[in-house]
Protein backbone atom coordinates (compact mmCIF):
# COMPACT_ATOMS: atom_id res chain seq x y z
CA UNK A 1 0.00 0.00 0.00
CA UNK A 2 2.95 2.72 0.83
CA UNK A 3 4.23 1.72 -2.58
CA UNK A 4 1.46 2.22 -4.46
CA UNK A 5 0.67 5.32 -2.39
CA UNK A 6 3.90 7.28 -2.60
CA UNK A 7 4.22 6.03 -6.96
CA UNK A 8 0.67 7.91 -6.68
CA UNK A 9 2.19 10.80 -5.15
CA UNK A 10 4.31 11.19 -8.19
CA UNK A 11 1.85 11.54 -10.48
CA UNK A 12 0.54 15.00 -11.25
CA UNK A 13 -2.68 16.37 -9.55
CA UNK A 14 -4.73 16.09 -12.77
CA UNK A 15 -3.81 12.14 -13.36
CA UNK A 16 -4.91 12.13 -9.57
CA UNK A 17 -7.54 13.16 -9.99
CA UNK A 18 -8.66 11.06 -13.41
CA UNK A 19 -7.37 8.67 -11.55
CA UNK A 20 -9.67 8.98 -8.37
CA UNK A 21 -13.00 9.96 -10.50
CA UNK A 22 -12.00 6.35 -12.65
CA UNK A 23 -12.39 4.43 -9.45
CA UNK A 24 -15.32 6.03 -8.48
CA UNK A 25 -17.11 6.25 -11.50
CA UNK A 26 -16.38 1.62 -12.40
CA UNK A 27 -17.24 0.62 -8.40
CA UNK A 28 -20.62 2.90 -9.11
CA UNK A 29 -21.05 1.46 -12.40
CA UNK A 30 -20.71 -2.13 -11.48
CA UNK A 31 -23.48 -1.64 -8.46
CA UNK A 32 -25.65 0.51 -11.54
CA UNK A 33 -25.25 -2.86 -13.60
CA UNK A 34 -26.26 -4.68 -10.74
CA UNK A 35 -29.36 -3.02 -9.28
CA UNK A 36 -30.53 -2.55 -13.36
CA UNK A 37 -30.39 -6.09 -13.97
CA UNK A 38 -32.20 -7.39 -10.46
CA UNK A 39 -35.07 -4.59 -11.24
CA UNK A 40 -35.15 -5.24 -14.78
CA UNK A 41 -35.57 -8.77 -14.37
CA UNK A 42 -38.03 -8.43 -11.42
CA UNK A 43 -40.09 -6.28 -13.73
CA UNK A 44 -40.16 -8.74 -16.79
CA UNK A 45 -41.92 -11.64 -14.37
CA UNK A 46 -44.43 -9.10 -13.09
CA UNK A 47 -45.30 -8.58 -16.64
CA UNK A 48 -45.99 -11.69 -17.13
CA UNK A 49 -48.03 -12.45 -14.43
CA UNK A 50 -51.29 -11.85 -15.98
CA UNK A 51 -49.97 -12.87 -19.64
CA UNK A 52 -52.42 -16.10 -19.07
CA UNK A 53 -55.52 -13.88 -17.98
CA UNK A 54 -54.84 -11.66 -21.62
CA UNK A 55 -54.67 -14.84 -23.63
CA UNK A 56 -58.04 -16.36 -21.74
CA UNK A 57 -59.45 -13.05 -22.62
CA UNK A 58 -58.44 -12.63 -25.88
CA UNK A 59 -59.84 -16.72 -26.79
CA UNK A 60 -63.10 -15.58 -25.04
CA UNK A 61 -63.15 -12.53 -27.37
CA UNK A 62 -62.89 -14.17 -30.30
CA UNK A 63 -65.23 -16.84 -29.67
CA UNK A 64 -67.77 -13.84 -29.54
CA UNK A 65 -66.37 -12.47 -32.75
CA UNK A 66 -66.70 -15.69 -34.49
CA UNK A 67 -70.53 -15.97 -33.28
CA UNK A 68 -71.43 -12.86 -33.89
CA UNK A 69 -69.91 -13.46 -37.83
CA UNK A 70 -72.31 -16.49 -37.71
CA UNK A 71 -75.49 -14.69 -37.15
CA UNK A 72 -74.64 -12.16 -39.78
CA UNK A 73 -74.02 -14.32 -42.23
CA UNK A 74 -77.28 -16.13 -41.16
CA UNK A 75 -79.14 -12.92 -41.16
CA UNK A 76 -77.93 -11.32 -44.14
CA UNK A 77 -76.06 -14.47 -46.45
CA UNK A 78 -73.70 -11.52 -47.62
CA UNK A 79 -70.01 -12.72 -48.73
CA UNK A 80 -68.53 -9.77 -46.66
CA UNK A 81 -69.72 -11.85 -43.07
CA UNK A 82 -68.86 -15.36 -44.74
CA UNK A 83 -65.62 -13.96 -44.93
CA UNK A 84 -65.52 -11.99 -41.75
CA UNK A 85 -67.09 -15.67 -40.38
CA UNK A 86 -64.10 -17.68 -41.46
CA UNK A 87 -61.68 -14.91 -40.92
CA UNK A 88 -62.36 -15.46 -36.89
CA UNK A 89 -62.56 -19.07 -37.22
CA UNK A 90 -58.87 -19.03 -38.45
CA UNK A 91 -57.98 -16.80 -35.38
CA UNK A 92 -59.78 -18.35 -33.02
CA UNK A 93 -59.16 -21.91 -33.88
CA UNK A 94 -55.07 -20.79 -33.47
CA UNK A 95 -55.85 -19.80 -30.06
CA UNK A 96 -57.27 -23.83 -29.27
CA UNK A 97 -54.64 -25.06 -30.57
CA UNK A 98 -52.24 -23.61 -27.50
CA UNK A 99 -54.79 -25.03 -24.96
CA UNK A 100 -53.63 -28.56 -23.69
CA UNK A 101 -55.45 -31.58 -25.13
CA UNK A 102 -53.93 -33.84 -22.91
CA UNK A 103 -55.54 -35.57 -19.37
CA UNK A 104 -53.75 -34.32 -16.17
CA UNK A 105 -54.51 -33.67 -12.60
CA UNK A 106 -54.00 -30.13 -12.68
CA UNK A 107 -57.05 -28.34 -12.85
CA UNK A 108 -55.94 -25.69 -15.02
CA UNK A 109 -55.01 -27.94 -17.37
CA UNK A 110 -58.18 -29.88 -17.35
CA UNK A 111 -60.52 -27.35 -18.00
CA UNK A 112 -58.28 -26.14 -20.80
CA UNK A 113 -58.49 -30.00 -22.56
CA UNK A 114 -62.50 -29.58 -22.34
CA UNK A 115 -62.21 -26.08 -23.68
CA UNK A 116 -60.01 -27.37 -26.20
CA UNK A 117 -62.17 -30.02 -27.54
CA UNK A 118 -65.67 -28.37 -26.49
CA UNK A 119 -63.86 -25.70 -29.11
CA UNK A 120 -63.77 -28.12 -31.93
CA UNK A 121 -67.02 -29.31 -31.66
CA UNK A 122 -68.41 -25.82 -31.90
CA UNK A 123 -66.07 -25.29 -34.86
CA UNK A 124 -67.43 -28.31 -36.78
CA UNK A 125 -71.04 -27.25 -35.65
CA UNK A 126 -70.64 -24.11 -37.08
CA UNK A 127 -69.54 -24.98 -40.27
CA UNK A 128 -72.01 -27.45 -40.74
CA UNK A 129 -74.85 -24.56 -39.94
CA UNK A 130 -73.42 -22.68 -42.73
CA UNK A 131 -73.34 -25.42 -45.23
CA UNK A 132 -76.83 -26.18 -44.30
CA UNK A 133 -77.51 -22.03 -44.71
CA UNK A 134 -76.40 -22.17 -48.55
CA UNK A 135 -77.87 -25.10 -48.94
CA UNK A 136 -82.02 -23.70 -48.22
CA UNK A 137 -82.86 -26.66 -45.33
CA UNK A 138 -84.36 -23.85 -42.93
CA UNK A 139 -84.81 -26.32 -40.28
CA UNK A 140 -81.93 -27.75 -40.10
CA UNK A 141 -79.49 -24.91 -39.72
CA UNK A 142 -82.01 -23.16 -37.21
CA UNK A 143 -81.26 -26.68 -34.96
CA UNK A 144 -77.83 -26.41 -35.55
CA UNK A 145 -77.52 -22.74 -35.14
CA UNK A 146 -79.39 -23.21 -31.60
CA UNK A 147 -76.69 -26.29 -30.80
CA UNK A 148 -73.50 -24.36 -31.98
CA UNK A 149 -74.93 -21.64 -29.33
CA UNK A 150 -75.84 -23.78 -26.70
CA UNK A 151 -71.80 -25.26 -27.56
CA UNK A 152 -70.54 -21.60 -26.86
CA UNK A 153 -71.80 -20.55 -23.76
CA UNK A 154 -70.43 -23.91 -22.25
CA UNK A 155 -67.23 -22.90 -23.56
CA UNK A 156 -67.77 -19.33 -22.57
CA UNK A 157 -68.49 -20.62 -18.97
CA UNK A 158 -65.75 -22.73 -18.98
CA UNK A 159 -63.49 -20.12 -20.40
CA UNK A 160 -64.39 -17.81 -17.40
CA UNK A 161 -63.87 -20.63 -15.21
CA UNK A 162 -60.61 -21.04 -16.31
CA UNK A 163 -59.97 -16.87 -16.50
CA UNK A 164 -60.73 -17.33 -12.52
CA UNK A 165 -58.33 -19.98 -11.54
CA UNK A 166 -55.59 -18.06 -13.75
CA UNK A 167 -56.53 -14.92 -12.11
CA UNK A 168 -55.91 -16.81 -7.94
CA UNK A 169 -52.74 -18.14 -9.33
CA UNK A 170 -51.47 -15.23 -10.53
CA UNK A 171 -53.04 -12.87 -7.64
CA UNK A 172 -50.67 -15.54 -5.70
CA UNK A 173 -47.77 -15.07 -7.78
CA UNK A 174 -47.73 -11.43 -8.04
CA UNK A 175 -47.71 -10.89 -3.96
CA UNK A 176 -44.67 -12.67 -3.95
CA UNK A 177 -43.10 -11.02 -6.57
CA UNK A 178 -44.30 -7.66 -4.88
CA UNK A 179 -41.98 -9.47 -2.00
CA UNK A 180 -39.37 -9.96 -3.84
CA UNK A 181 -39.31 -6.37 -5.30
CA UNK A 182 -38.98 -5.01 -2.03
CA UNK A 183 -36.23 -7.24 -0.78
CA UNK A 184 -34.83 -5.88 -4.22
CA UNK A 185 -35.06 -2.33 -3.07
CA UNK A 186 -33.46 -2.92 0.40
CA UNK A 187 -30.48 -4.86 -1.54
CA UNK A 188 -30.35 -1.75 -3.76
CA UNK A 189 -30.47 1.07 -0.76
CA UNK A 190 -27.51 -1.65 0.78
CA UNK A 191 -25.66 -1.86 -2.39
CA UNK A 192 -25.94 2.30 -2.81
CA UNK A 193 -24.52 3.03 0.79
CA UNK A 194 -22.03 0.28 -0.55
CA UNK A 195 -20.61 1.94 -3.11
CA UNK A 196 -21.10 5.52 -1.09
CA UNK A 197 -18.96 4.04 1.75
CA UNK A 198 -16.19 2.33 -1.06
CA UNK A 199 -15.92 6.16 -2.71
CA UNK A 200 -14.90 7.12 0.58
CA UNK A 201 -12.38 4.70 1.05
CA UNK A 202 -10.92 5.50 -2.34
CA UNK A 203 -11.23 9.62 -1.58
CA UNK A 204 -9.65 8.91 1.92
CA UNK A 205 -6.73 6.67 0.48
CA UNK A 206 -6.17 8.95 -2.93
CA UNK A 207 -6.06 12.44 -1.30
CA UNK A 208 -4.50 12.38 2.00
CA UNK A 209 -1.16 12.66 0.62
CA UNK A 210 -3.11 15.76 -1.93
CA UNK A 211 -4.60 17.91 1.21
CA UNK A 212 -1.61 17.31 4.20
CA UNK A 213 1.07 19.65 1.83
CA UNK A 214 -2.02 21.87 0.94
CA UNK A 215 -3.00 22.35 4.53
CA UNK A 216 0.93 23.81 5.42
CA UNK A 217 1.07 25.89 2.40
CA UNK A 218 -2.29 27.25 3.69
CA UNK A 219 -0.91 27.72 7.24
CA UNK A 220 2.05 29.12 6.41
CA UNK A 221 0.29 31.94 3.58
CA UNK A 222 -1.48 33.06 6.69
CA UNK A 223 1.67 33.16 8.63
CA UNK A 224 2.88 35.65 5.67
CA UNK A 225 -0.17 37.56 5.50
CA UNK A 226 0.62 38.60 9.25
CA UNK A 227 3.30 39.71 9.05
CA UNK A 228 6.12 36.81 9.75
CA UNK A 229 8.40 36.38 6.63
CA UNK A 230 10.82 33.98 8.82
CA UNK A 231 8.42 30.72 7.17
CA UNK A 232 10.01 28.20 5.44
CA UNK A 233 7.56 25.24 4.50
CA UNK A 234 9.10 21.86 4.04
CA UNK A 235 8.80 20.50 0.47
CA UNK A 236 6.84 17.41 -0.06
CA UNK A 237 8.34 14.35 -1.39
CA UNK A 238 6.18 14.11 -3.93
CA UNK A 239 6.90 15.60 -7.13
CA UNK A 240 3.19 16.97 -8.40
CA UNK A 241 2.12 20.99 -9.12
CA UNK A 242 1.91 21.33 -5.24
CA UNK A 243 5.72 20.70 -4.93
CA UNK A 244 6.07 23.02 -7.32
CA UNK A 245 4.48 25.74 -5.69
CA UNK A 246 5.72 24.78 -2.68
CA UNK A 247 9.20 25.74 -3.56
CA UNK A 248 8.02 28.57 -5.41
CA UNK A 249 6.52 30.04 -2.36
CA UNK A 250 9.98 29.65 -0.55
CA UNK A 251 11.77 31.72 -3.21
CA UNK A 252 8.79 34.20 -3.12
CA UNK A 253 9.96 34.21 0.64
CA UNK A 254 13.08 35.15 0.32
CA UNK A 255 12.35 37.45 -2.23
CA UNK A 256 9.94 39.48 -0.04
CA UNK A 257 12.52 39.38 2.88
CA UNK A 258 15.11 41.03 0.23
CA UNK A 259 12.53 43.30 -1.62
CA UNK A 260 11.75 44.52 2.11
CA UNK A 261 15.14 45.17 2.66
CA UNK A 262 15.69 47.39 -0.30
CA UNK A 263 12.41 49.25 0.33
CA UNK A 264 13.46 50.54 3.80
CA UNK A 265 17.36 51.51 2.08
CA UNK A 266 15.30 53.47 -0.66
CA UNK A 267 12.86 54.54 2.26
CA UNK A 268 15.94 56.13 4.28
CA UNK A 269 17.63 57.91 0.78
CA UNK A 270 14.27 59.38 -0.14
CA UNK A 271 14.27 60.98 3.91
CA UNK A 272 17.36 62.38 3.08
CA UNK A 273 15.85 64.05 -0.62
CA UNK A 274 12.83 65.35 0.85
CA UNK A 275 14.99 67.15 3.51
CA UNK A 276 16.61 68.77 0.98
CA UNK A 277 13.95 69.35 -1.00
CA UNK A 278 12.21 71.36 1.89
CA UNK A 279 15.34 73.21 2.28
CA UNK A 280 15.01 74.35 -1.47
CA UNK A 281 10.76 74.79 -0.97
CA UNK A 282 11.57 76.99 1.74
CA UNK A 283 13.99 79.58 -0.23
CA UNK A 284 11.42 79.21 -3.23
CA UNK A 285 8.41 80.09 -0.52
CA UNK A 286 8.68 84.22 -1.10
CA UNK A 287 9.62 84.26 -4.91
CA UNK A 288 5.82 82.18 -5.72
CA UNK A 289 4.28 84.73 -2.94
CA UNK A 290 5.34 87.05 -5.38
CA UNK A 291 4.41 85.60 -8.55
CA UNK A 292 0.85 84.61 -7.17
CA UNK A 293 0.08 88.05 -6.37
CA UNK A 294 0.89 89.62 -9.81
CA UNK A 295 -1.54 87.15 -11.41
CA UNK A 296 -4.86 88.26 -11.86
CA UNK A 297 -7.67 87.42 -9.47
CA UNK A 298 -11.06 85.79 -11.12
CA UNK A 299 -12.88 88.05 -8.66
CA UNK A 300 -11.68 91.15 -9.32
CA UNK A 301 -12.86 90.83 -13.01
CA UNK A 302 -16.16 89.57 -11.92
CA UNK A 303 -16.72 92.48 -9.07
CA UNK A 304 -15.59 95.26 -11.86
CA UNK A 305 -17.90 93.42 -14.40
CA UNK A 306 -20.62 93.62 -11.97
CA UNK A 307 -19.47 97.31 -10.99
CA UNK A 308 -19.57 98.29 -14.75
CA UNK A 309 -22.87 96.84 -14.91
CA UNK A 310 -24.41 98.79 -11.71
CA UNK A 311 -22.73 102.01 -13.12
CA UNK A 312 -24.67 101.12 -17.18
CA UNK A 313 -28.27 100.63 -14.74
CA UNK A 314 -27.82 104.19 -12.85
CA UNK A 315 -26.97 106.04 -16.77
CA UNK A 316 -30.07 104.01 -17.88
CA UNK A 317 -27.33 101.69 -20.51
CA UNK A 318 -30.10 98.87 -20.95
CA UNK A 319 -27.74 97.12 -23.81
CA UNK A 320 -24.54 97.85 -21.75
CA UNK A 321 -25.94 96.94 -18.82
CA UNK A 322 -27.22 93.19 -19.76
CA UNK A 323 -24.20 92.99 -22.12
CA UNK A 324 -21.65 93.68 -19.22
CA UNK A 325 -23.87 90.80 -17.15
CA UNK A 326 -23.74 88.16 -19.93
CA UNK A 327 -20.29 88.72 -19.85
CA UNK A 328 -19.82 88.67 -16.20
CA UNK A 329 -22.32 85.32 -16.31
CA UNK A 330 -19.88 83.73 -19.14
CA UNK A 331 -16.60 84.07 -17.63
CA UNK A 332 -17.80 82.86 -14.02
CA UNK A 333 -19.10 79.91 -15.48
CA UNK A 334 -15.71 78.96 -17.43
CA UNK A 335 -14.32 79.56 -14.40
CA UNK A 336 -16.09 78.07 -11.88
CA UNK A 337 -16.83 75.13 -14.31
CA UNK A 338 -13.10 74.02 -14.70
CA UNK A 339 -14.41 70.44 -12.68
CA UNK A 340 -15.39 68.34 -14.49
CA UNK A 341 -19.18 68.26 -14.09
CA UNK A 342 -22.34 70.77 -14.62
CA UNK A 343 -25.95 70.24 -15.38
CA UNK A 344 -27.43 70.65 -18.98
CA UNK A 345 -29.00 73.78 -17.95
CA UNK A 346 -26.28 75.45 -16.98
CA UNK A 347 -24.45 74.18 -19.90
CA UNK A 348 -27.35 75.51 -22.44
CA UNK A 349 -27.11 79.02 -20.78
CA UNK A 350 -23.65 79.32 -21.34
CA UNK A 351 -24.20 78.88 -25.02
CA UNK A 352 -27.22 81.91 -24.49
CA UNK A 353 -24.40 84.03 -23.28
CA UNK A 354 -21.96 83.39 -25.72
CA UNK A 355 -24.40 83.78 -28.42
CA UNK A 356 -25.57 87.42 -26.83
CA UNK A 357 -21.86 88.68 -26.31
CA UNK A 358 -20.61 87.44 -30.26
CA UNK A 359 -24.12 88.96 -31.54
CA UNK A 360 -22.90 92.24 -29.93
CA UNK A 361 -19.89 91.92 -31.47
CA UNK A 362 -21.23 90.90 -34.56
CA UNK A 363 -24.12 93.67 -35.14
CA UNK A 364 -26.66 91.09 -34.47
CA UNK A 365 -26.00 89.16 -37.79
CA UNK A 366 -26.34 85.67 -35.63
CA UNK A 367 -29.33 84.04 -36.22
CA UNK A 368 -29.88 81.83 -33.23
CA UNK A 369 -32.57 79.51 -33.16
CA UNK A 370 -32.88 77.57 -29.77
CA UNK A 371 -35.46 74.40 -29.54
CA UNK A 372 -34.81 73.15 -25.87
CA UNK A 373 -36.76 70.31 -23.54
CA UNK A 374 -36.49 72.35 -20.36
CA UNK A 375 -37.08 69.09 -18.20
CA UNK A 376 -33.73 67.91 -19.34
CA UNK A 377 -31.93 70.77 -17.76
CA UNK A 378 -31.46 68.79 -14.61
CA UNK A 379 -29.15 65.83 -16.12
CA UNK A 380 -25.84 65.71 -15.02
CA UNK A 381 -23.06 66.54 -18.05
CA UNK A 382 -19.76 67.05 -18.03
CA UNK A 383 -18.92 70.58 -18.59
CA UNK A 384 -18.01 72.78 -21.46
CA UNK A 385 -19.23 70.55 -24.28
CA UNK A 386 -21.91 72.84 -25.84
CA UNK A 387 -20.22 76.04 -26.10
CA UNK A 388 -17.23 74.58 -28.02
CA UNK A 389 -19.24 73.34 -30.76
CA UNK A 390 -21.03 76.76 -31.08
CA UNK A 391 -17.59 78.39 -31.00
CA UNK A 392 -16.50 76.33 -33.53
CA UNK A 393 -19.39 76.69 -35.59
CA UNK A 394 -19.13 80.38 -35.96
CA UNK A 395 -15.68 80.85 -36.22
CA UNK A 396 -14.96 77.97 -39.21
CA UNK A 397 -18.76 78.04 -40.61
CA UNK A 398 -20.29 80.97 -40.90
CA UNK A 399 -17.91 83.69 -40.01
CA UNK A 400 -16.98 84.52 -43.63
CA UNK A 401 -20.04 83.73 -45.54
CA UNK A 402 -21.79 86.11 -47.53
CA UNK A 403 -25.52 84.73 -46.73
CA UNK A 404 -27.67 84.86 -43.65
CA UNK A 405 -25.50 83.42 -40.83
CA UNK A 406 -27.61 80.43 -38.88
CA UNK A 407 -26.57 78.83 -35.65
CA UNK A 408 -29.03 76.14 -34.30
CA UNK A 409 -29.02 74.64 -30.75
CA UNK A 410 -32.45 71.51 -30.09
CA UNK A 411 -32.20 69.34 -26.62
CA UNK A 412 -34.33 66.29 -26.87
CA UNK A 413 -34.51 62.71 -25.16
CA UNK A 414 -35.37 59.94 -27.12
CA UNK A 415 -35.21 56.60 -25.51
CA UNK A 416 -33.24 57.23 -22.29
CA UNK A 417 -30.24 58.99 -24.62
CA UNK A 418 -30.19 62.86 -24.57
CA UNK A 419 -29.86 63.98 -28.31
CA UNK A 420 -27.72 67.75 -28.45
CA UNK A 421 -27.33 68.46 -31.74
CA UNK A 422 -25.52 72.15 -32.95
CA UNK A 423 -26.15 73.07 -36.66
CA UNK A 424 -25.25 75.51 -38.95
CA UNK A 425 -25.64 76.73 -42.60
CA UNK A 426 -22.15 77.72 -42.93
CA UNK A 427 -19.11 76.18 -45.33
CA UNK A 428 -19.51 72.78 -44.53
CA UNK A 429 -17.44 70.09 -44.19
CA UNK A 430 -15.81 66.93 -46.48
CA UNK A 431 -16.33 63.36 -45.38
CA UNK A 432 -12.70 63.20 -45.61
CA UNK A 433 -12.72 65.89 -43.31
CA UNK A 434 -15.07 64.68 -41.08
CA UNK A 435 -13.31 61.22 -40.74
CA UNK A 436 -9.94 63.27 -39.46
CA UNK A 437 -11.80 65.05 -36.91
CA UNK A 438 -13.37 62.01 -35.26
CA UNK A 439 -9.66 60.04 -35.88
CA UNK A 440 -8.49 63.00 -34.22
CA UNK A 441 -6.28 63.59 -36.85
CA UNK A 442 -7.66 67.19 -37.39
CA UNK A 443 -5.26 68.56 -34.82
CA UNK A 444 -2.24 68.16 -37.06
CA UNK A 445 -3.84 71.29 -39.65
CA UNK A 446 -4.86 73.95 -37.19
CA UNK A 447 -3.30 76.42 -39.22
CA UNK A 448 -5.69 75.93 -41.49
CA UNK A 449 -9.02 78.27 -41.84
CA UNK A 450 -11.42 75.75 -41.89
CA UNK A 451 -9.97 73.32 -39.05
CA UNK A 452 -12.64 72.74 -36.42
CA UNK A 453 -10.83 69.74 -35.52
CA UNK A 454 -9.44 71.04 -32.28
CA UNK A 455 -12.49 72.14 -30.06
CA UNK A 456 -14.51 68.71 -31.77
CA UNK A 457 -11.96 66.73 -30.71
CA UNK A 458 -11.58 67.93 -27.14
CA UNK A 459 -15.24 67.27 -26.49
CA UNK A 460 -14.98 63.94 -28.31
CA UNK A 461 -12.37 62.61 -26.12
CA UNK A 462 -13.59 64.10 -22.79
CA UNK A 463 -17.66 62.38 -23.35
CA UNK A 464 -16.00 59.42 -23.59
CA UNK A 465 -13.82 59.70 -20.95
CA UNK A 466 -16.66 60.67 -18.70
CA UNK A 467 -19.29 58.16 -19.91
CA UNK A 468 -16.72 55.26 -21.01
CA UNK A 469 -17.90 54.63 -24.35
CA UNK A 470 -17.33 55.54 -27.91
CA UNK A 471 -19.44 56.70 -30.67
CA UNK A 472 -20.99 59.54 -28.84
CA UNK A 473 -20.59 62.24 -31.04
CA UNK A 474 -21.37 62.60 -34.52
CA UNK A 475 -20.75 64.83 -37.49
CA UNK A 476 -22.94 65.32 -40.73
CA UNK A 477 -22.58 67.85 -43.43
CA UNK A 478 -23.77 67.30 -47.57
CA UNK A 479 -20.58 69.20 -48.83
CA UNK A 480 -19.00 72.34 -48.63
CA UNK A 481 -21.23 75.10 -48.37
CA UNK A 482 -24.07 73.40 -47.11
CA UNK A 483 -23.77 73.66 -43.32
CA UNK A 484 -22.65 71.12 -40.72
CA UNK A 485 -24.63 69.44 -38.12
CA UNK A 486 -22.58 68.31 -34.57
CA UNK A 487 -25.02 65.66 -32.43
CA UNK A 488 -23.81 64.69 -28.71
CA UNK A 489 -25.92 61.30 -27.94
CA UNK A 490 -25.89 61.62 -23.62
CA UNK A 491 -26.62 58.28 -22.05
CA UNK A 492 -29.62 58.77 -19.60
CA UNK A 493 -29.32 55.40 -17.02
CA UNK A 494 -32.82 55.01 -15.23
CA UNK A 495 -31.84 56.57 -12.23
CA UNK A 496 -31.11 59.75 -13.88
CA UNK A 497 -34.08 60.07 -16.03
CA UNK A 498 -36.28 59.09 -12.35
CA UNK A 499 -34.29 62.27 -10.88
CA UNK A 500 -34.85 64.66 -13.50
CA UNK A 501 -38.71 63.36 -14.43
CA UNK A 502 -39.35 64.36 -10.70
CA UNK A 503 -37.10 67.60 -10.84
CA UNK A 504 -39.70 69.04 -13.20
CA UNK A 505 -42.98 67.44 -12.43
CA UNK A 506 -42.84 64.70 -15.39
C-alpha cells in the first residue's frame, strides 16, 4: 500500500484526480449494472403475471367475434360476413390449438383439454350450420344454429372458469413477486450506501497525501499575511504541481525578505531628498508669494464686471448693462466650471451668453434659433461641451459667408439617450474631413481656416472619458457650403431620467 501510495504521489494532480473519478465512477457502475439487472428482471416476471388472464381473454373474445360473424351471415347471407365468419374461425381456432389436449390432474389444465375439444365441436357445428344455410334446409341450420350456441356458452363458462383460476394463481404469484421487489429495493439502498462508503475509502486513500502539503502551504500563507516572513515550508516528497508551488513560495519568501530590505534603504535615501527638498521649498516660498500676487484674481474681473454693470443701470445703458452681465455670467461659469461636471442647464445658458456677447460683437448678424426640452436641464453633463461646438461653428462656418449666418441649438430625449445636436448653414465640411476630426487627426492642420478639428476633438475625447464609451458624437454635413450638423448622444441610465422626471414634475 505505501508503494502504491507514494508512486501515486508522483503523479501529477490532474492524473490524480482522473485517476480517483476512474475508481469512483467503475465501483458505481458495477453496483448501476447490478441493481438494473435485479429490477429489470423483477419487472419482466411481473409482466408476465397476468400474460395467461390476456390470452383467456383474448380466446373468449374471439369466440364472440366468431358468433357474432355467424349470425350475420345467417341474417344477411352476404359474402362480406362469410368472410368476416371464417376470418375469426382461423384466429380463433389458433388460439385452441395452445390449450392442452392432454388428461392431467392439474385443474388448469383440465378445464383447458374440455375447452379445447368443447372448441372443436363448436367449430365443426358451425360450419355445418353454414353449409346447411347455402344449402335452403331452414330447419336444419335453425337446430344447428341453436346447438353451436348452446356449444358456446359452455365454452364461454368454462373459459371464465378457467380466467378465474388463472386470475388466484397469478393474484398468488404477483404478492410474492411484490416481495421480492422489495427485498430488491433494500439490496439496492444496501448496495448504494455500498458503493457511497467504497468512494470514501478511495477519496480517503487517494487524497490524504493531496490535502496534508495543501494544509501547510495554507498555514504558512497566513503566517505571511501577518506579518512573519521567517516561514520556510518543508517541500513534499512528492513531485506533483503542489511541490512546485511549494518551492516557489519559498523563493517568493526570500524574495519578499530582500525586496523589504531594499524598500526601507530606498525609504531612508528618499528621507534624506525630501529634507533637501524642503530646504530648497523653503527659499522658493517668497519668490511664488510674489508671482501669485501679480496674477490676476477671477474676482476682481467679476466684481468690476458687476461694478460696470451697476454704473450702465444708474446712466439708464439697458444694452450695456445686460451685455456687461452676460459677460460677467460667461466668464464665471468657465471659471467656476473648470471640474469636471455641470448640469445641462447650466451648460445651455452658457451657449445663451456666448451667443448674446458674439451677436454684440457681430451687429446682431447671428441668427440663433434655440429648440430646448427644459425638463432635461437637470441631467448631469460634463462641462463645457456645448459652447465649443457653437464656438467652432461660428468661427470655421459661418464667419466669412456672404448669406444669412444660422446657428441652431435643439435638446431632446429619445429613448433614455439625450440627443444635443448644434447646426449651422455655414461652409460645410468633407467626409474626408469629417473622418480626421473624429480620428483626431484634425489637430495636425490647425493652421488651417477651416480646421474645427481642435475644439470637436476635445469634447470627443472628454464624453467618452466621462461616460466610457465611444461613438458619442457625430458629425454630418452634404458638402461644402451646405452647413454642418454636430449631435452629442448623452446616455440617460434610469436613475437619472427618475431624478430629472421628478425635478420638473414629469
Amino acid at each position: 500500500m505505501k508503494n502504491l501510495l507514494s508512486k501515486f504521489g508522483n503523479l501529477s494532480i490532474q492524473t490524480k484526480l482522473t485517476t480517483l473519478f476512474l475508481c469512483i465512477a467503475l465501483n458505481i457502475f458495477a453496483m448501476d449494472i447490478f441493481v438494473c439487472f435485479k429490477v429489470n428482471n423483477s419487472i419482466y416476471e411481473i409482466n408476465q403475471v397476468y400474460s395467461s388472464n390476456v390470452d383467456t381473454n383474448q380466446l373468449n373474445d374471439t369466440l364472440n367475434e366468431m358468433q357474432s360473424n355467424l349470425f350475420d351471415y345467417l341474417s344477411t347471407r352476404s359474402s362480406s360476413a362469410l368472410e368476416s365468419y371464417y376470418g375469426s374461425e382461423e384466429k380463433y381456432n389458433d388460439y385452441v390449438l395452445e390449450l392442452n389436449d392432454s388428461a392431467t390432474d392439474n385443474e388448469v389444465l383440465n378445464l383447458e383439454r374440455d375447452i379445447h375439444y368443447m372448441s372443436q365441436t363448436y367449430i365443426e357445428s358451425a360450419d355445418k350450420t353454414i353449409q346447411e344455410k347455402r344449402g335452403g334446409d331452414i330447419e336444419k341450420y335453425k337446430t344447428l344454429y341453436e346447438k353451436t350456441n348452446q356449444t358456446k356458452q359452455y365454452i364461454t363458462e368454462n373459459i371464465n372458469n378457467l380466467n378465474n383460476l388463472h386470475f388466484k394463481q397469478n393474484a398468488m404469484q404477483y404478492t410474492i413477486l411484490l416481495g421480492e421487489l422489495k427485498r430488491i429495493e433494500w439490496i439496492s439502498f444496501g448496495i448504494v450506501l455500498s458503493a457511497a462508503a467504497i468512494s470514501l475509502i478511495f477519496i480517503y486513500m487517494f487524497t490524504g497525501n493531496l490535502i496534508a502539503p495543501l494544509i501547510r502551504l495554507s498555514e504558512s500563507a497566513r503566517k505571511v499575511a501577518g506579518g512573519d516572513f521567517s516561514v520556510q515550508i518543508e517541500i513534499p516528497s512528492s513531485k506533483d504541481e503542489i511541490a512546485s508551488v511549494t518551492v516557489a513560495f519559498n523563493r517568493m519568501i526570500i524574495s519578499i525578505r530582500e525586496y523589504i530590505g531594499q524598500i526601507k534603504l530606498n525609504m531612508e535615501k528618499e528621507k534624506e531628498m525630501q529634507e533637501r527638498e524642503l530646504l530648497m521649498e523653503t527659499h522658493l516660498k517668497d519668490a511664488q508669494l510674489k508671482y501669485l500676487q501679480a496674477q490676476i484674481n477671477p474676482h476682481f474681473l467679476f466684481n468690476s464686471l458687476n461694478a460696470g454693470v451697476q454704473l450702465a443701470e444708474m446712466e439708464d445703458a439697458e444694452k450695456t448693462c445686460l451685455f456687461l452681465e452676460r459677460m460677467a455670467d460667461f466668464f464665471r461659469y468657465n471659471v467656476r466650471k473648470m471640474e469636471e461636471e455641470t448640469t445641462l442647464g447650466e451648460e445651455v445658458e452658457a451657449v445663451d451668453n456666448y451667443i448674446y456677447i458674439m451677436n454684440v460683437r457681430f451687429s446682431g448678424e447671428i441668427q440663433y434659433e434655440r429648440k430646448v426640452d427644459n425638463s432635461l436641464f437637470a441631467a448631469k453633463v460634463p462641462s463645457m461641451i456645448l459652447q465649443p461646438l457653437v464656438e467652432n461653428a461660428l468661427n470655421y462656418g459661418i464667419h466669412d459667408i456672404e448669406w444669412e449666418k444660422k446657428i441652431s441649438l435643439e435638446v431632446k430625449c429619445r429613448k433614455n439617450t439625450i440627443i444635443l445636436t448644434v447646426a449651422d448653414n455655414g461652409v460645410g465640411m468633407t467626409k474626408e474631413r469629417i473622418r480626421e476630426v473624429l480620428r483626431g487627426k484634425a489637430k495636425e492642420k490647425t493652421n488651417e481656416k477651416d480646421s474645427t478639428g481642435i475644439g470637436i476633438d476635445n469634447v470627443k475625447s472628454r464624453l467618452e472619458l466621462y461616460y466610457k464609451r465611444e461613438n458619442l458624437l457625430l458629425i454630418e454635413s452634404d458638402g461644402m457650403n451646405k452647413g454642418t450638423k454636430i449631435t452629442i448622444y448623452i446616455p440617460l441610465t434610469g436613475g437619472e431620467k427618475q431624478d430629472v422626471s421628478n425635478t420638473f414634475g414629469r
